[in-house]
C-alpha atoms as a PDB file:
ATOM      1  CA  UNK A   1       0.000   0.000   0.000  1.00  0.00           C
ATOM      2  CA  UNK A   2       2.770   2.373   1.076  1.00  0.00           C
ATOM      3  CA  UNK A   3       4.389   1.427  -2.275  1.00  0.00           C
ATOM      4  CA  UNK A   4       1.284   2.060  -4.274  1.00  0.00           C
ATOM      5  CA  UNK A   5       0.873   5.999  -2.819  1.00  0.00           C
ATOM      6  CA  UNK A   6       4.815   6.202  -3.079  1.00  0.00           C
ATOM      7  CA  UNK A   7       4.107   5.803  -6.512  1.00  0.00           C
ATOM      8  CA  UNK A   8       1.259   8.211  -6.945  1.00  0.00           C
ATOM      9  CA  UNK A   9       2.953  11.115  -5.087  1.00  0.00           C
ATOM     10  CA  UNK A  10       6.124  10.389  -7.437  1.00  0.00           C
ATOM     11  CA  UNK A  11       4.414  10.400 -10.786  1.00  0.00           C
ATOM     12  CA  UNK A  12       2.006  13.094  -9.688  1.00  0.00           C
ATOM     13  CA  UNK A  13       4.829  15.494  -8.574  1.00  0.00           C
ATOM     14  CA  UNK A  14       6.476  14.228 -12.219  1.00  0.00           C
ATOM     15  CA  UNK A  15       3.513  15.024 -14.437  1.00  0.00           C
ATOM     16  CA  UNK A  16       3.218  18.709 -12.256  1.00  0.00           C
ATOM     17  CA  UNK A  17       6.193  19.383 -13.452  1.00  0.00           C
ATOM     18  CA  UNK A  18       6.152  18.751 -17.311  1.00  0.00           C
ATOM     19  CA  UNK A  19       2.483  20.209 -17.579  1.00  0.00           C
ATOM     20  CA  UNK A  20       4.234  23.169 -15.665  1.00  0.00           C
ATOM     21  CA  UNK A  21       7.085  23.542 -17.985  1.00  0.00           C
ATOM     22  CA  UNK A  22       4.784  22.945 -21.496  1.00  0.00           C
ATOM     23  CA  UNK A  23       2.003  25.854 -19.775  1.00  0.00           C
ATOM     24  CA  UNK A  24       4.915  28.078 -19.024  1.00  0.00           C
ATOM     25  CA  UNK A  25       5.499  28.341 -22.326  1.00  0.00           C
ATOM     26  CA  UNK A  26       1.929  29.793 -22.868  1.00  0.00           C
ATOM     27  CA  UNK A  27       2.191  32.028 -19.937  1.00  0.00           C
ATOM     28  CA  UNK A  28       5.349  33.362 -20.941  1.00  0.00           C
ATOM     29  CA  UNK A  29       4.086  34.216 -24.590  1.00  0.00           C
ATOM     30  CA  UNK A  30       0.807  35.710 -23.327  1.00  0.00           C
ATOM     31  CA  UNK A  31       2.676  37.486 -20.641  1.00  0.00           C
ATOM     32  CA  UNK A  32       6.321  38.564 -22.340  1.00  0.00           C
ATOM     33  CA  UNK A  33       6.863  41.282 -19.574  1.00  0.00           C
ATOM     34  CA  UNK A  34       7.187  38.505 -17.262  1.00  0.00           C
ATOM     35  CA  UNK A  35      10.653  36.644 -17.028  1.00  0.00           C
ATOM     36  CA  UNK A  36      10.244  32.721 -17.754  1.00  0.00           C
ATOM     37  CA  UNK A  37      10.655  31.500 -13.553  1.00  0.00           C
ATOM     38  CA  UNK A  38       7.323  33.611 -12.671  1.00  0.00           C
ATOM     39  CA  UNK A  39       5.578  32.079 -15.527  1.00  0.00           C
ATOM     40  CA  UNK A  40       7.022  28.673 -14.541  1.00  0.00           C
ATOM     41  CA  UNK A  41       6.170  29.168 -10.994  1.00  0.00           C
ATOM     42  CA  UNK A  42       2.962  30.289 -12.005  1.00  0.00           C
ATOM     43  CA  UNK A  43       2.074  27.644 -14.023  1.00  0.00           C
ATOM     44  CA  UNK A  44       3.817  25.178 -11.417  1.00  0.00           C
ATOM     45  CA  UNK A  45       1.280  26.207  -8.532  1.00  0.00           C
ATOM     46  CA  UNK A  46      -1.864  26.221 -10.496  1.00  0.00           C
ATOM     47  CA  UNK A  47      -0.669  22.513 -11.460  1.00  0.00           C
ATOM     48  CA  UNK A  48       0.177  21.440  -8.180  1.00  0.00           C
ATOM     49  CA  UNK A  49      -3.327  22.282  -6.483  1.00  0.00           C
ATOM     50  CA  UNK A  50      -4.537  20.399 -10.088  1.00  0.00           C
ATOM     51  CA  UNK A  51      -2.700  17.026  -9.024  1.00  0.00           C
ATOM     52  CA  UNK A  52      -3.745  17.374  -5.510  1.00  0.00           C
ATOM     53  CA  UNK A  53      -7.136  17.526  -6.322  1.00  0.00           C
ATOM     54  CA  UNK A  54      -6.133  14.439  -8.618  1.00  0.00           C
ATOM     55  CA  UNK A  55      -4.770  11.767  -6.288  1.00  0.00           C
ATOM     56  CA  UNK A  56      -7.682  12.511  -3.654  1.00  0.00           C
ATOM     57  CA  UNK A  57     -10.015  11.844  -6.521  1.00  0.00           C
ATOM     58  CA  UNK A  58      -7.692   8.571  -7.114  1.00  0.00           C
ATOM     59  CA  UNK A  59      -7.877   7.571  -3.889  1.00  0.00           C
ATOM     60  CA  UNK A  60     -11.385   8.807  -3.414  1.00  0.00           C
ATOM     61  CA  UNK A  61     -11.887   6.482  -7.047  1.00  0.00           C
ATOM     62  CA  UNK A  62     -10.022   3.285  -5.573  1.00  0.00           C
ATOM     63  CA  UNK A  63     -12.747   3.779  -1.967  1.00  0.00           C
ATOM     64  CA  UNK A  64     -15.945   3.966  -3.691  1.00  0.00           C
ATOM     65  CA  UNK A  65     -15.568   2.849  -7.257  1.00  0.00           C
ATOM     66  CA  UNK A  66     -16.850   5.253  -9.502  1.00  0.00           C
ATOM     67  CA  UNK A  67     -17.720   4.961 -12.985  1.00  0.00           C
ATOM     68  CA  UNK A  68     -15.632   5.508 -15.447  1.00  0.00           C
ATOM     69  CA  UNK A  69     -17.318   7.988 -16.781  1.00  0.00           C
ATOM     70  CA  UNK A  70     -16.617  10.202 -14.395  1.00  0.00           C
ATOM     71  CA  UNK A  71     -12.941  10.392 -15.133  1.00  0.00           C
ATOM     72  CA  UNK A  72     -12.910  12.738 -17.733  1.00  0.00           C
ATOM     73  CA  UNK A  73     -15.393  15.022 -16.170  1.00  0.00           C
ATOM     74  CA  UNK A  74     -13.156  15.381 -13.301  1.00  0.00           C
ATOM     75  CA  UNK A  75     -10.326  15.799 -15.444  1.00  0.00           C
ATOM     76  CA  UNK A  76     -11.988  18.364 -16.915  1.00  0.00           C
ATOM     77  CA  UNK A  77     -12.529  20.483 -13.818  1.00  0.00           C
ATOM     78  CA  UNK A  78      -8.953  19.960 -12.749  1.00  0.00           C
ATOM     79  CA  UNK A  79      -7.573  21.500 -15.494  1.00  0.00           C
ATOM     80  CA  UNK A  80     -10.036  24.587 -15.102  1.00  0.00           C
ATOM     81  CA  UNK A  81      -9.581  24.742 -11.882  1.00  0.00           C
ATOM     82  CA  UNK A  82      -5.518  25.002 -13.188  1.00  0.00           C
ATOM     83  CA  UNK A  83      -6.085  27.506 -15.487  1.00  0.00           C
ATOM     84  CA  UNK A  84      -8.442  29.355 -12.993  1.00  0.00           C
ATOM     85  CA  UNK A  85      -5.355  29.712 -10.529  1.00  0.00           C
ATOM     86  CA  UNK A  86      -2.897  30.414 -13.218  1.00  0.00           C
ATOM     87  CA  UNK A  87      -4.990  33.635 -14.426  1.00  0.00           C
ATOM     88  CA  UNK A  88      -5.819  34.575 -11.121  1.00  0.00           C
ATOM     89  CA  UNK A  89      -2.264  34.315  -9.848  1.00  0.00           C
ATOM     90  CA  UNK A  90      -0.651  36.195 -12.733  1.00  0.00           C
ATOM     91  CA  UNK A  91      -2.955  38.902 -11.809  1.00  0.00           C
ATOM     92  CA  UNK A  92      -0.706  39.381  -8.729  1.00  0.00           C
ATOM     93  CA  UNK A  93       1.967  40.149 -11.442  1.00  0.00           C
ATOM     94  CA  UNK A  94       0.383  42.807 -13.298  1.00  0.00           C
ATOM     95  CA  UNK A  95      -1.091  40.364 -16.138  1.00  0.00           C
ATOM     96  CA  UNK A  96      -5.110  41.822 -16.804  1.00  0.00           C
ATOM     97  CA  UNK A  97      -7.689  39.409 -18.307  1.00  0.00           C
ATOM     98  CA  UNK A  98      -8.108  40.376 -21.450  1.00  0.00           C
ATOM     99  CA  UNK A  99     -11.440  39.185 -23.676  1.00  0.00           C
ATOM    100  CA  UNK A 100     -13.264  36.526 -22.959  1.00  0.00           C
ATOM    101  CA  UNK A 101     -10.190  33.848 -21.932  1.00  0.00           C
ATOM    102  CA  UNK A 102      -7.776  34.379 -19.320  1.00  0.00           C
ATOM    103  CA  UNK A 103      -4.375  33.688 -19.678  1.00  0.00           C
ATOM    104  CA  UNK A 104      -4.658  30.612 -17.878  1.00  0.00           C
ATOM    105  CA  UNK A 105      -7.239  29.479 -20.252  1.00  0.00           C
ATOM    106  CA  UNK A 106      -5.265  30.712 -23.193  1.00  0.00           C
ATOM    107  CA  UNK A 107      -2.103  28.775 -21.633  1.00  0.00           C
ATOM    108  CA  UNK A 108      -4.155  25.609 -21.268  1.00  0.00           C
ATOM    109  CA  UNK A 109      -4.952  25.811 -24.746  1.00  0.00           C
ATOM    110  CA  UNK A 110      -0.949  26.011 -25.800  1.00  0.00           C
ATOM    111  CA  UNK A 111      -0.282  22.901 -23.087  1.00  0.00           C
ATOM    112  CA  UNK A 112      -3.083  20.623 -25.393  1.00  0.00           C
ATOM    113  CA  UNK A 113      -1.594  21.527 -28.489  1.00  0.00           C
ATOM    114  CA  UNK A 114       1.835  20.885 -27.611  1.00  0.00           C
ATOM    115  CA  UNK A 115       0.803  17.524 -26.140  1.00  0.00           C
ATOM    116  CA  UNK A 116      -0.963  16.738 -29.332  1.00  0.00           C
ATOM    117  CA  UNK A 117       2.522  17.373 -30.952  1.00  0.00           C
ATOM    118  CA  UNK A 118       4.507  15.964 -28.832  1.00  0.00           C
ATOM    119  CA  UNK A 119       1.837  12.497 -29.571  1.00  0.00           C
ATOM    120  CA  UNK A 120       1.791  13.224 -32.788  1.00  0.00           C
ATOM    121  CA  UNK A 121       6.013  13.051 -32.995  1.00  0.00           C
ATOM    122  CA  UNK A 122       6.152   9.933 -30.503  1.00  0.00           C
ATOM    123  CA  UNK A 123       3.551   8.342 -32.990  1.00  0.00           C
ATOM    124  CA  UNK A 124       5.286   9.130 -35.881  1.00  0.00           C
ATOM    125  CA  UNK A 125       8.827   8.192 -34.918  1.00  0.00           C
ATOM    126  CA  UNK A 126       7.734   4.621 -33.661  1.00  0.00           C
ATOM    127  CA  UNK A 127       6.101   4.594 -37.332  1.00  0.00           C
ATOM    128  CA  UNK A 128       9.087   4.689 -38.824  1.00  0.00           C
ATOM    129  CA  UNK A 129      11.191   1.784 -37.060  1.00  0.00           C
END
């Protein structure tokens, strides 16, 4: 059991960090008067409270067995929730909502399509072995 949350809390901290660095990216280009740490740490907070609320919905899951239809709802929400802290947090650093989207929505946006790329590369380099 201790193994099993070990495990959790190590690839949860892991995947905070690489959705923090690809978002950063977002935040910094939405935000250039900014330097790149703020954005990072930015982007690293609103991800952190996002894989908190993650694991106690996986260990909430592995209790009560939910459906599995619930997972992408809920993964929904945590990445809104993500974006909601990122836009709310850059606020502190002078960064205005501007339009309809907030920057953390807009840097949400950049982290799909650079995950979609980064799939789409992965897919087709083992293509060509």
């Amino acid at each position: 059991m201790a193994g099993a949350m070990l495990q959790v809390l190590v690839g949860g901290a892991a995947l905070t960090v690489v959705f923090a660095l690809l978002a950063s990216v977002g935040v910094k280009y939405f935000a250039r008067h900014i330097p790149y740490s703020t954005a990072f740490l930015i982007s690293l907070v609103g991800f952190a409270v996002g894989t908190v609320l993650y694991v106690l919905y996986f260990i909430t899951n592995t209790a009560m067995a939910l459906p599995n239809s619930v997972d992408g709802l809920f993964t929904l929400v945590v990445i809104s929730v993500a974006g909601t802290i990122i836009t709310k947090m850059a606020r502190n650093y002078g960064v205005e909502k501007t339009g309809w989207l907030g920057i953390g929505a807009k840097s949400i946006f950049v982290l799909v399509c650079l995950s979609w790329v980064i799939v789409a590369i992965v897919y087709l380099g083992m293509q060509l072995q």
